[in-house]
Protein backbone atom coordinates (compact mmCIF):
# COMPACT_ATOMS: atom_id res chain seq x y z
CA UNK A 1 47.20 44.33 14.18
CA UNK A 2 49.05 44.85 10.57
CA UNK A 3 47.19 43.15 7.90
CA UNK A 4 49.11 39.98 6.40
CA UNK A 5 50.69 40.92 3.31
CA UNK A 6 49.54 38.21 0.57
CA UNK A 7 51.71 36.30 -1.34
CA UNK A 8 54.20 37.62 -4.19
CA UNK A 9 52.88 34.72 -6.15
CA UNK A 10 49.08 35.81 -6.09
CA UNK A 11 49.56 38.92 -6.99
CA UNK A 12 51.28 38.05 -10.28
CA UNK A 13 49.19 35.04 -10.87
CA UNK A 14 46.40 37.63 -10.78
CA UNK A 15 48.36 39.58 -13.20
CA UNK A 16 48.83 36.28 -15.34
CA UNK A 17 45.09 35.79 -14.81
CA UNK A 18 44.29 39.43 -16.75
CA UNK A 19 46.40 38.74 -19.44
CA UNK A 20 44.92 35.45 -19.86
CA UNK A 21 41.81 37.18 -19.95
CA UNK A 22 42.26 39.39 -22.20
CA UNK A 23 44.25 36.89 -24.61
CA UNK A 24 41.29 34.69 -24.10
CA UNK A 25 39.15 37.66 -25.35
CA UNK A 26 41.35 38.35 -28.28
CA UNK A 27 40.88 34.78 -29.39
CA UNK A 28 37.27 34.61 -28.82
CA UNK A 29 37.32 37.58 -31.43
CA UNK A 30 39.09 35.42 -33.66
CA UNK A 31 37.45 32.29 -33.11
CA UNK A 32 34.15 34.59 -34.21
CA UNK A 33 35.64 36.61 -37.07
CA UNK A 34 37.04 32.80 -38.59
CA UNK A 35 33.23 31.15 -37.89
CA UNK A 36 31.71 34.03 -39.78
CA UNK A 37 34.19 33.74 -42.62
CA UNK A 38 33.91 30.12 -42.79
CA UNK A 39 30.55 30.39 -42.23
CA UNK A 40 30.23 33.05 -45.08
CA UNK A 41 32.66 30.32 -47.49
CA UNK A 42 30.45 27.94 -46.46
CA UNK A 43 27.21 29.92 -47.48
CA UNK A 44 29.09 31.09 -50.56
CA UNK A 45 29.63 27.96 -51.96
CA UNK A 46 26.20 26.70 -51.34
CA UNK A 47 25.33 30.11 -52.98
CA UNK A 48 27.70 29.04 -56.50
CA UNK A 49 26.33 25.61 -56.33
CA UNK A 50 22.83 26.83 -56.60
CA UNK A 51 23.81 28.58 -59.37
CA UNK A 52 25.65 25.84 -61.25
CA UNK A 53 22.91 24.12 -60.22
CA UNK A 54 20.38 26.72 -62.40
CA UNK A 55 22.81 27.00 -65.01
CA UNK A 56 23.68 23.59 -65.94
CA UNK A 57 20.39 22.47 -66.97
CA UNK A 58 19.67 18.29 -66.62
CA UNK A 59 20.51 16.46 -69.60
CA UNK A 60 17.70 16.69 -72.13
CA UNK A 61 16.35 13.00 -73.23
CA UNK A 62 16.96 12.11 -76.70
CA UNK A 63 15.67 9.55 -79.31
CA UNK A 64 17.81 8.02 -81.83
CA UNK A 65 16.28 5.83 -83.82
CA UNK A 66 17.82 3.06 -86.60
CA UNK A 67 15.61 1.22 -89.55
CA UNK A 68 15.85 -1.58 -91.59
CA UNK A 69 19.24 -2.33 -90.75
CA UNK A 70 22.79 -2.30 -88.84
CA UNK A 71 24.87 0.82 -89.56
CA UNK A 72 27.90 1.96 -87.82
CA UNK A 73 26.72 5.75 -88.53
CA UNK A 74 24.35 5.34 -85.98
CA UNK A 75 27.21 4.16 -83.24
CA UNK A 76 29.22 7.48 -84.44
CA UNK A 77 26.13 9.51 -83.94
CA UNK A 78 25.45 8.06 -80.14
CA UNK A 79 29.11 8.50 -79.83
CA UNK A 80 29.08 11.75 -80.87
CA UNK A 81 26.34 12.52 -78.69
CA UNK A 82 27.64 11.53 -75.26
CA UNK A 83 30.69 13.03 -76.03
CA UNK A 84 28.38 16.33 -75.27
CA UNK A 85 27.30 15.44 -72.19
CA UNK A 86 24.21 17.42 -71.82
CA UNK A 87 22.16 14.38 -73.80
CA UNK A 88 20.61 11.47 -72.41
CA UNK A 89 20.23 8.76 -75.18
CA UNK A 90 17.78 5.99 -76.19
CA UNK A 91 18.32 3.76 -79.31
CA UNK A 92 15.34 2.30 -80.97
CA UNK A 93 15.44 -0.18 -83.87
CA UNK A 94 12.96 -0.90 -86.35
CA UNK A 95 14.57 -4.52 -87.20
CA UNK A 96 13.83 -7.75 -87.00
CA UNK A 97 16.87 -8.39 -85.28
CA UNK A 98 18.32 -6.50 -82.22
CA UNK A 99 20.91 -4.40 -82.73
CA UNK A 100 24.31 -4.88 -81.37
CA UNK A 101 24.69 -1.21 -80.26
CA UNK A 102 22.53 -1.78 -77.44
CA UNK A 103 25.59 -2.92 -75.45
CA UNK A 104 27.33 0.63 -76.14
CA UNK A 105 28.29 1.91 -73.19
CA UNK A 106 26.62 5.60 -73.45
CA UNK A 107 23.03 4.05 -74.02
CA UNK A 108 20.01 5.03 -71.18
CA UNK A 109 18.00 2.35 -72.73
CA UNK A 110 17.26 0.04 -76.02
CA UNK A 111 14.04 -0.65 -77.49
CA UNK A 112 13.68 -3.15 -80.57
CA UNK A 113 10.45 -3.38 -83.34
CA UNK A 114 9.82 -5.92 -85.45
CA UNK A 115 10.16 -4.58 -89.00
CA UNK A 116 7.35 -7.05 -90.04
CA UNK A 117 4.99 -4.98 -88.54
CA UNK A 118 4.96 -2.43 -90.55
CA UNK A 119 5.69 1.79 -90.52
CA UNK A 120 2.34 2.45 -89.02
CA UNK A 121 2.65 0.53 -85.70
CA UNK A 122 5.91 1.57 -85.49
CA UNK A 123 4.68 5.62 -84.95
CA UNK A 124 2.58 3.80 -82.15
CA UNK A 125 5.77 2.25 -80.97
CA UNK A 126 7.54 5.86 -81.11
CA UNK A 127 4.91 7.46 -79.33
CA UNK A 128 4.87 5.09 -76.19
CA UNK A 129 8.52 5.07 -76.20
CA UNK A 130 8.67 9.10 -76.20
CA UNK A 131 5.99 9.00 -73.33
CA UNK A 132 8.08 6.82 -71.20
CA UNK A 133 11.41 7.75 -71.55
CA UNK A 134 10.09 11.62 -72.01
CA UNK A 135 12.45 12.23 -75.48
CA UNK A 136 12.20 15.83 -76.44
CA UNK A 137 14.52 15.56 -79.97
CA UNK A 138 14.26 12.67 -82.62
CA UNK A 139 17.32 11.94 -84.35
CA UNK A 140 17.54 9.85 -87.66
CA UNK A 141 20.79 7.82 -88.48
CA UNK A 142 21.12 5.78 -91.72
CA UNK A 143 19.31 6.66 -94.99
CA UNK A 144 16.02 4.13 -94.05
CA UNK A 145 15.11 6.57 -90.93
CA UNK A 146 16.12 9.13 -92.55
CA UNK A 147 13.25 8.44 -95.01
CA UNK A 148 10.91 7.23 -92.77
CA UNK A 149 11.63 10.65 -90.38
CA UNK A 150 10.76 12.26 -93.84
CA UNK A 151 7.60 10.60 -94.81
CA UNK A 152 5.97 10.73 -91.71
CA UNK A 153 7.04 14.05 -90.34
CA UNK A 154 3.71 15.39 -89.74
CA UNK A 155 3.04 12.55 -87.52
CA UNK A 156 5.96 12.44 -85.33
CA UNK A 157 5.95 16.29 -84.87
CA UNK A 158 2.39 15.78 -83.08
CA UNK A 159 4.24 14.32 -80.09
CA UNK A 160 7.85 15.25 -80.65
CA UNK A 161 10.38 17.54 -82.06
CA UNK A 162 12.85 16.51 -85.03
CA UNK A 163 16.32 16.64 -85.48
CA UNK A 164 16.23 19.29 -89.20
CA UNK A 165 15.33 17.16 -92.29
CA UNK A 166 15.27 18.13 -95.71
CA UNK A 167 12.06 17.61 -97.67
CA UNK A 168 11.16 14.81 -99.80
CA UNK A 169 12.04 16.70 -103.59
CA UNK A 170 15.45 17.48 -102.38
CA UNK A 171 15.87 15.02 -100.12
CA UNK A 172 15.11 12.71 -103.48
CA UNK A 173 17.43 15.24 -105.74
CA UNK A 174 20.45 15.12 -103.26
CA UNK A 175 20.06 11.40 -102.83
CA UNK A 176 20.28 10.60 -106.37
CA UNK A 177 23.67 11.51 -108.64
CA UNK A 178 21.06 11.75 -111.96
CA UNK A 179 18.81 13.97 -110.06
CA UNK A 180 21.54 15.94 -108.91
CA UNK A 181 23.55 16.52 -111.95
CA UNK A 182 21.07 17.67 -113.73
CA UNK A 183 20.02 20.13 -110.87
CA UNK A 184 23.12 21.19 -111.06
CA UNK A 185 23.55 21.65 -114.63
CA UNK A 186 19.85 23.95 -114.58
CA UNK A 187 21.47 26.79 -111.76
CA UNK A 188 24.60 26.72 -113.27
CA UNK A 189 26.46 24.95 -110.49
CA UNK A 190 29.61 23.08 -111.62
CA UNK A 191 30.52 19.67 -111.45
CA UNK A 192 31.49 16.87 -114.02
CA UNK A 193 30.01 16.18 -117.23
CA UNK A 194 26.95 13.11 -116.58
CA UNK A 195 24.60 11.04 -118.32
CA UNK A 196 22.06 11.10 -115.84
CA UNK A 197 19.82 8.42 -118.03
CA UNK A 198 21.74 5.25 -119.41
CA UNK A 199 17.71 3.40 -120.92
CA UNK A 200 18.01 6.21 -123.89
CA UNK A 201 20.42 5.44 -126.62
CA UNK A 202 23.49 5.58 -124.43
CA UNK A 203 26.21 4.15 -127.28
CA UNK A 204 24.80 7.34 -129.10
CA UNK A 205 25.53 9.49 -126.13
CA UNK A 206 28.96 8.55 -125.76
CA UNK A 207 29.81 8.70 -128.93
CA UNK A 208 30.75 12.27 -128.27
CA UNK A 209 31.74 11.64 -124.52
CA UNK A 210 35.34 12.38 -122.95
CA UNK A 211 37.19 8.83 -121.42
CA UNK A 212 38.01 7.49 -119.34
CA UNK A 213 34.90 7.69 -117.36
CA UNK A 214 33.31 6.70 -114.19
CA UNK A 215 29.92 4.02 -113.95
CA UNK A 216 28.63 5.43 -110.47
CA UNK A 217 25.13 3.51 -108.54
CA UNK A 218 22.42 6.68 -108.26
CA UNK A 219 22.48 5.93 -104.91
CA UNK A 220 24.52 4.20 -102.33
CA UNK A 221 27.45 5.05 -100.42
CA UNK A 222 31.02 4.44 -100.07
CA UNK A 223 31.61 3.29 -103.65
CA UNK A 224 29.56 0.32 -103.74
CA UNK A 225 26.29 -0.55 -105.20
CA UNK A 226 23.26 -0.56 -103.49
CA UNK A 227 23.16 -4.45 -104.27
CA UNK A 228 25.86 -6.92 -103.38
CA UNK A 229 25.80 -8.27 -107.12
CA UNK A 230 26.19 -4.73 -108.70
CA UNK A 231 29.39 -3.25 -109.39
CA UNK A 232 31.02 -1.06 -107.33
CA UNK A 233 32.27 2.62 -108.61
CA UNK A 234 34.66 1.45 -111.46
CA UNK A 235 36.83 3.12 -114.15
CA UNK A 236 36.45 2.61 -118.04
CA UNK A 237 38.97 3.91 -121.04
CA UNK A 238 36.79 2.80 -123.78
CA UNK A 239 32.85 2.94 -125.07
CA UNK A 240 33.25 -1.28 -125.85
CA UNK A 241 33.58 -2.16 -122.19
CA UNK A 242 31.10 0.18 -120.71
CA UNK A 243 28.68 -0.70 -122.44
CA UNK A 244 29.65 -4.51 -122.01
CA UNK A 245 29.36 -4.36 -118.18
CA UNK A 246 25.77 -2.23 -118.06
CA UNK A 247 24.38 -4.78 -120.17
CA UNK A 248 25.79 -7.54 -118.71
CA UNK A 249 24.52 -6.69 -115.30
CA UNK A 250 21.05 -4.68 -116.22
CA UNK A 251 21.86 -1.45 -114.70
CA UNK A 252 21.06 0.98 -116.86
CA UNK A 253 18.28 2.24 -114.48
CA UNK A 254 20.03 2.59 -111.37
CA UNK A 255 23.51 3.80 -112.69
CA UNK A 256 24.81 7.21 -113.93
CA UNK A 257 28.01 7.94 -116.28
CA UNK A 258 30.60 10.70 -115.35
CA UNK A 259 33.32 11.83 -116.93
CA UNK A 260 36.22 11.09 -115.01
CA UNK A 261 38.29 14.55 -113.56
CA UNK A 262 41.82 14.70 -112.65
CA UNK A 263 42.67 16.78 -109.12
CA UNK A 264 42.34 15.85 -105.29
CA UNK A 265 38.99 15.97 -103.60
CA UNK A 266 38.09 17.59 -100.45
CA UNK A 267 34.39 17.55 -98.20
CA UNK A 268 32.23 19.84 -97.11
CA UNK A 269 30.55 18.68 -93.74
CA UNK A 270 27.32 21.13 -92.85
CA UNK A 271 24.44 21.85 -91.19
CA UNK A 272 21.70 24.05 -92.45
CA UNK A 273 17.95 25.48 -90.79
CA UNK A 274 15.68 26.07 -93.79
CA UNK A 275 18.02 27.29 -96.51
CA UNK A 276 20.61 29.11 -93.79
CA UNK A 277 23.33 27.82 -92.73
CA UNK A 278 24.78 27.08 -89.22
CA UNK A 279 27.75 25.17 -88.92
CA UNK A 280 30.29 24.00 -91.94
CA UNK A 281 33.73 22.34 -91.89
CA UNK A 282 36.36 21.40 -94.27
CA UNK A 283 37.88 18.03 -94.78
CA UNK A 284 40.48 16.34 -97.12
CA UNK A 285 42.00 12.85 -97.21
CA UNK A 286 45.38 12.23 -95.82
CA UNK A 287 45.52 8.83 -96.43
CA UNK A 288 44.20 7.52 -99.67
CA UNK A 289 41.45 4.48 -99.51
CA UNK A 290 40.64 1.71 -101.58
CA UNK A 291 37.71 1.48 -104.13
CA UNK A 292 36.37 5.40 -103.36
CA UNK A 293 35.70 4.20 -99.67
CA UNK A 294 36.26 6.84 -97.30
CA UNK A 295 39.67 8.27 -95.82
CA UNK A 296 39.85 8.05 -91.92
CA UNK A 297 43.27 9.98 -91.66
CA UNK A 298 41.69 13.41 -92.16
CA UNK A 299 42.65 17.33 -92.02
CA UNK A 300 40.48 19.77 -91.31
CA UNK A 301 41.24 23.17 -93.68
CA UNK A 302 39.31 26.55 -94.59
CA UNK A 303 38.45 26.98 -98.09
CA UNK A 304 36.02 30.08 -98.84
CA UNK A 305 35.32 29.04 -102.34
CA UNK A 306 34.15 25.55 -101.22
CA UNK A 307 31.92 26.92 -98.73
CA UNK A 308 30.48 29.24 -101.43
CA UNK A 309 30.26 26.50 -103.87
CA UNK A 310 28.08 24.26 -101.13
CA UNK A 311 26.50 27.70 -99.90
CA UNK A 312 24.76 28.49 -103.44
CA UNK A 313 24.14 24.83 -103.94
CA UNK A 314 22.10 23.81 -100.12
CA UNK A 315 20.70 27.55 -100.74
CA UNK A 316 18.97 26.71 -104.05
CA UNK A 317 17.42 22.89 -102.17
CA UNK A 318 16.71 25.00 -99.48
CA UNK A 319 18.26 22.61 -97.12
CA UNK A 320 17.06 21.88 -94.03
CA UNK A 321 19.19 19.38 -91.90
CA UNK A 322 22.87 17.48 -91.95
CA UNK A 323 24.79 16.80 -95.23
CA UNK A 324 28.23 15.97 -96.75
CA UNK A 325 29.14 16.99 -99.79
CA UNK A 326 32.38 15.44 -102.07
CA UNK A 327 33.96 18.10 -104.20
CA UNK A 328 37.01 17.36 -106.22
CA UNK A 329 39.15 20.64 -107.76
CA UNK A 330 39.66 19.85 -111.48
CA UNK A 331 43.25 20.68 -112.40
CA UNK A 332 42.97 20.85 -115.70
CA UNK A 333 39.80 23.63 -115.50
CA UNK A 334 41.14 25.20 -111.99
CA UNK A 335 37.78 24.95 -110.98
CA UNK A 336 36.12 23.31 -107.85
CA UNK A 337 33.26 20.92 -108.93
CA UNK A 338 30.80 19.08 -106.55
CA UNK A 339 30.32 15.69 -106.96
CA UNK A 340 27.57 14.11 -104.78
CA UNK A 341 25.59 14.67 -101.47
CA UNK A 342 25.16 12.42 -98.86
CA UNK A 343 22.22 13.13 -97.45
CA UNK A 344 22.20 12.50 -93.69
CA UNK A 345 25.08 11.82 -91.34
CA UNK A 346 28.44 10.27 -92.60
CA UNK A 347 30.85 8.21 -91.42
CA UNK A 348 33.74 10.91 -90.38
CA UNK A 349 31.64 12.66 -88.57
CA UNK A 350 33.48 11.92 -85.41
CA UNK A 351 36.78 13.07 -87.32
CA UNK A 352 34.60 16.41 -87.12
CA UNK A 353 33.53 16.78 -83.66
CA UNK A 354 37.21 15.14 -82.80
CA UNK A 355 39.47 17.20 -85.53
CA UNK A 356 37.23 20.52 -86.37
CA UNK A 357 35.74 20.72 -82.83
CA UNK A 358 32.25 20.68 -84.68
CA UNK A 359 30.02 18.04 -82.97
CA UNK A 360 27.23 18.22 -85.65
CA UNK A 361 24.70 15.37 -84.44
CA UNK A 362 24.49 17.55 -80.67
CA UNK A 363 24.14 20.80 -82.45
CA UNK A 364 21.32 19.18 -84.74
CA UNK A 365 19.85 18.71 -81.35
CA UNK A 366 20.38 21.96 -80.14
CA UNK A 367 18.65 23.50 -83.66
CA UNK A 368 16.16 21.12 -82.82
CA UNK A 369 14.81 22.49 -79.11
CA UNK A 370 15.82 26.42 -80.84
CA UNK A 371 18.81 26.70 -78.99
CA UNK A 372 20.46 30.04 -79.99
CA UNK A 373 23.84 28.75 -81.14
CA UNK A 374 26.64 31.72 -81.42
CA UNK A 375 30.51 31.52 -81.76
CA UNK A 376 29.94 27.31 -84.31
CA UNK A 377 33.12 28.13 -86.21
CA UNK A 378 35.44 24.79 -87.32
CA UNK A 379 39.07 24.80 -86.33
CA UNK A 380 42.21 23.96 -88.20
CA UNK A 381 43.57 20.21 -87.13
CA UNK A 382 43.98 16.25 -88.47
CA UNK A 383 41.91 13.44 -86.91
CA UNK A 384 42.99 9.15 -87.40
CA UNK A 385 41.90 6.52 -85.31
CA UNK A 386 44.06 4.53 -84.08
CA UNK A 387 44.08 1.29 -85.68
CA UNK A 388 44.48 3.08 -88.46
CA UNK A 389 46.82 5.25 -87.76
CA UNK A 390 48.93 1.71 -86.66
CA UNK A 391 48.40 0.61 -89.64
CA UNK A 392 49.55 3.38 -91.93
CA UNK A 393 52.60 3.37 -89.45
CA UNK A 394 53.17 -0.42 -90.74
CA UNK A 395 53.04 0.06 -94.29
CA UNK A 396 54.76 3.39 -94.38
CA UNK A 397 58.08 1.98 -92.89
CA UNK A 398 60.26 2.69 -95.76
CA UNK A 399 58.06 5.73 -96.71
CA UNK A 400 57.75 9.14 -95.98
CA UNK A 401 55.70 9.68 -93.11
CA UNK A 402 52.12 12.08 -92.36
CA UNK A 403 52.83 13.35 -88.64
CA UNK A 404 50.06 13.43 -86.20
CA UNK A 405 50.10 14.57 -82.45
CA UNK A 406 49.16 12.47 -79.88
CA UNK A 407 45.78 14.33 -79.35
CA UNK A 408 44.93 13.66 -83.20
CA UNK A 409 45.26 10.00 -82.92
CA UNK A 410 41.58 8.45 -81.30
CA UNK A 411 41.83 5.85 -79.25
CA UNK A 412 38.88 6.61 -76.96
CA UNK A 413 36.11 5.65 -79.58
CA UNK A 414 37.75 2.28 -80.37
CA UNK A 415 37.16 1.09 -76.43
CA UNK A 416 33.94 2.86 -76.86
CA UNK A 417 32.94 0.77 -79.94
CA UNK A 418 34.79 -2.45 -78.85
CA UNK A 419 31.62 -4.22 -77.00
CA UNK A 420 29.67 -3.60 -80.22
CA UNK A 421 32.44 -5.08 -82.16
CA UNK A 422 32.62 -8.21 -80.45
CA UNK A 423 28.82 -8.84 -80.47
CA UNK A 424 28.70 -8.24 -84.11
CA UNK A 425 31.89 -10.32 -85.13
CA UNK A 426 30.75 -13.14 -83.10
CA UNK A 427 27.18 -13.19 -84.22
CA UNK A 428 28.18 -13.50 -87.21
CA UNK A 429 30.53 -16.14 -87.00
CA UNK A 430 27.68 -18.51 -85.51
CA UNK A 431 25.29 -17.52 -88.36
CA UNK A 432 27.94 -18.93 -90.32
CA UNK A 433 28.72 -21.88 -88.24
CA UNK A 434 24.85 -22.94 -88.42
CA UNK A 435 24.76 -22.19 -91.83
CA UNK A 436 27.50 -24.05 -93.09
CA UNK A 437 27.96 -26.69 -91.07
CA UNK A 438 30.53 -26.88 -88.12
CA UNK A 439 32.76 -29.18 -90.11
CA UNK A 440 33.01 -26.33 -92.99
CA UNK A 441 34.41 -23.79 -90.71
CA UNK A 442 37.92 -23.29 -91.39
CA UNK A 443 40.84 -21.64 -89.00
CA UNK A 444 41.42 -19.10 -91.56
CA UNK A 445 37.80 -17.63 -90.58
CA UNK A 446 38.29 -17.60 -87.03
CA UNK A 447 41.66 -15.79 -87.50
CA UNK A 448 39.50 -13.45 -89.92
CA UNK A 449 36.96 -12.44 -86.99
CA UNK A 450 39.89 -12.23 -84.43
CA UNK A 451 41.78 -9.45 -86.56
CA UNK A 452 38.27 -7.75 -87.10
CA UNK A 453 38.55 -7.08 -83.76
CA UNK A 454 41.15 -4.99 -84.59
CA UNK A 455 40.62 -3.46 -87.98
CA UNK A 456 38.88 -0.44 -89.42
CA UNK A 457 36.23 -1.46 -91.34
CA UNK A 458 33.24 -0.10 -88.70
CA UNK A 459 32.41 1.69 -91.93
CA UNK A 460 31.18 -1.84 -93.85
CA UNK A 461 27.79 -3.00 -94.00
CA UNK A 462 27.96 -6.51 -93.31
């Protein structure tokens, strides 16, 4: 008997089947060749995060620490700071009363001591505070820490490392406009003629002295005296009224006499280790202010002969630490003359980090935990905040106009400084309410602490 012949069908489904199989093996080869080279992606990237991982280090605790008062160069320097992002930041306060730049938003944590207690307790303070929030750099703000950093730096270097400060002679020589002039006037440094002591026979002195002249406070900042019944910075054509006003207010101590030079003035921003320096940038006002205040609408330039001016003067202190310098060029002499040092941070220093990409409080930091630092070099550009850059807008309507870019106009740090704003503004208005009387307050003052909201003058010291 013949076999049965088996279906057409079979045959090629068999034939289907094979070519199945093999497709199914050719994707199987696939399926393993993309699992490896996922799994190799995936293993890769694990492999680069690991590495960002060991590269980007965790941000490094810092300590910034305010005395005696309120300044706004201590919100610029936590600004300046975060801006970094590779610093975790602490604010301490040796006041009475706490500061309103706890409720900055870039802040890890606020501490406040009692200024009553005294300088020695308050090391104590610093060294439980350092323990628990395990700061590694120590950064002075205003001119009181700044002196108390000095004073007790043996101290705080036992359990912590300090942002550079000078020490105390030229700390004391920068600080003072006498002491400095006649610094100056031993190395051979220019600047503008000074009487440096106004107790010894000053109507003789000026007998033979150019005018008009300028009746500057040794010390201070932003062209007011260091008291609030002193006179500011102020102007005098003739020997009569000079001498009227020191007299009158008993100054002759604390004030210094320069002659009064006629060119623009420009600032040197810088940063020095022991005598050398390490970062330096270039500033000159755009916008004129009132009363020798500072200029917020700022342009960052290169000068070589400034730098070499501020080079052979920070050289001879042997400078250690932050300082701004004013230099004016004279344009009768064609000479560039230094002025004055301030002697810690200042209050454009986030026109530096913002319009010279130089971020000097971090990099203090970074000098600080002996950080090699290669490639610091300050770049051309113009920095304004914005409120005042709205406001030079205003009042240049019918003027010509200075042109800035959208990227040179800051409107970041005003949100950033906003909750400090309000708590000062408003704390203020109900120590005057209590003071005064509620009855006594007028609209005019609330209208005054409303636009405040919205003005420039962070810089003030209220």
């Amino acid at each position: 008997m013949a076999p049965k012949k088996k279906p057409a069908f079979t045959a090629k489904t068999t034939e289907l089947t094979f070519k199945n199989n093999r497709k199914s093996n050719a994707s199987e080869g696939t399926i393993l060749r993309k699992l490896n080279s996922v799994e190799s992606i995936r293993l890769g990237k694990q492999s680069d995060a690991y590495n960002r991982t060991i590269v980007k280090e965790a941000p490094v605790p810092v300590l910034v620490v305010e005395c005696m008062h309120e300044d706004w160069i201590t919100a610029n320097t936590i600004y300046c700071l975060k801006r970094d992002k590779q610093w975790d930041i602490h604010l301490v306060s040796f006041n009475n009363a706490k500061s309103c730049f706890r409720y900055l938003p870039h802040l890890k944590s606020y501490r406040q001591f009692p200024e009553e207690n005294g300088y020695e307790q308050f090391l104590y303070f610093l060294k439980n505070v350092v323990t628990e929030t395990k700061a590694q750099v120590l950064v002075p703000t205003n001119t009181a820490s700044c002196r108390f950093v000095i004073k007790y730096k043996e101290e705080l270097q036992q359990f912590i490392r300090l942002m550079p400060v000078p020490n105390q002679d030229a700390y004391q020589i920068a600080g003072d406009k006498g002491l400095l002039a006649d610094f100056m006037f031993q190395h051979h440094i220019p600047g503008p003629l000074t009487i440096s002591d106004l107790t010894d026979n000053l109507e003789h002195k000026l007998d033979k002295f150019p005018f008009p002249v300028l009746l500057k406070p040794k010390t201070g900042s932003g062209g007011k005296g260091v008291a609030a019944n002193e006179p500011p910075i102020t102007l005098f054509n003739d020997k009569e009224s000079l001498l009227a006003c020191v007299h009158q207010h008993q100054i002759a101590d604390r004030y210094v006499v320069q002659s009064f030079v006629e060119g623009y003035e420009i600032d040197c921003n810088a940063l020095y280790k022991e005598g050398r320096q390490v970062a330096f940038c270039i500033q000159k006002a755009l916008i004129k202010a009132d009363n020798y205040a500072p200029s917020f609408g700022l342009e960052f330039i290169h000068s070589a002969e400034a730098i070499a001016l501020v080079d052979a003067l920070l050289s001879k202190l042997k400078w250690n630490g932050v300082a701004h310098i004013d230099l004016i060029y004279d344009t009768n002499r064609n000479e560039l003359q230094i002025l004055e040092i301030n002697p810690r941070f200042w209050q454009t220093m986030v026109g530096s980090m913002m319009g010279a990409n130089i971020n000097f409080p971090s990099l203090a930091c970074s000098v600080a935990l002996d950080r090699p630092l290669a490639g610091v070099e300050s770049k051309i550009g113009k920095y304004i905040p914005i409120v005042p850059y709205l406001k030079y807008r205003w009042k240049a309507i019918k003027s010509e106009k200075i042109q800035f870019m959208y990227k040179e106009i800051d409107i970041h740090n005003f949100f950033a400084m906003l909750p400090a704003k309000i708590v000062r503004s408003y704390r203020s208005l109900l120590l005057k309410w209590f003071r005064i009387g509620r009855t006594e307050i007028r609209e005019k003052d609330i209208m005054f602490w409303c636009v405040y909201l919205l003005s420039d003058q962070s810089y003030c010291e209220w």
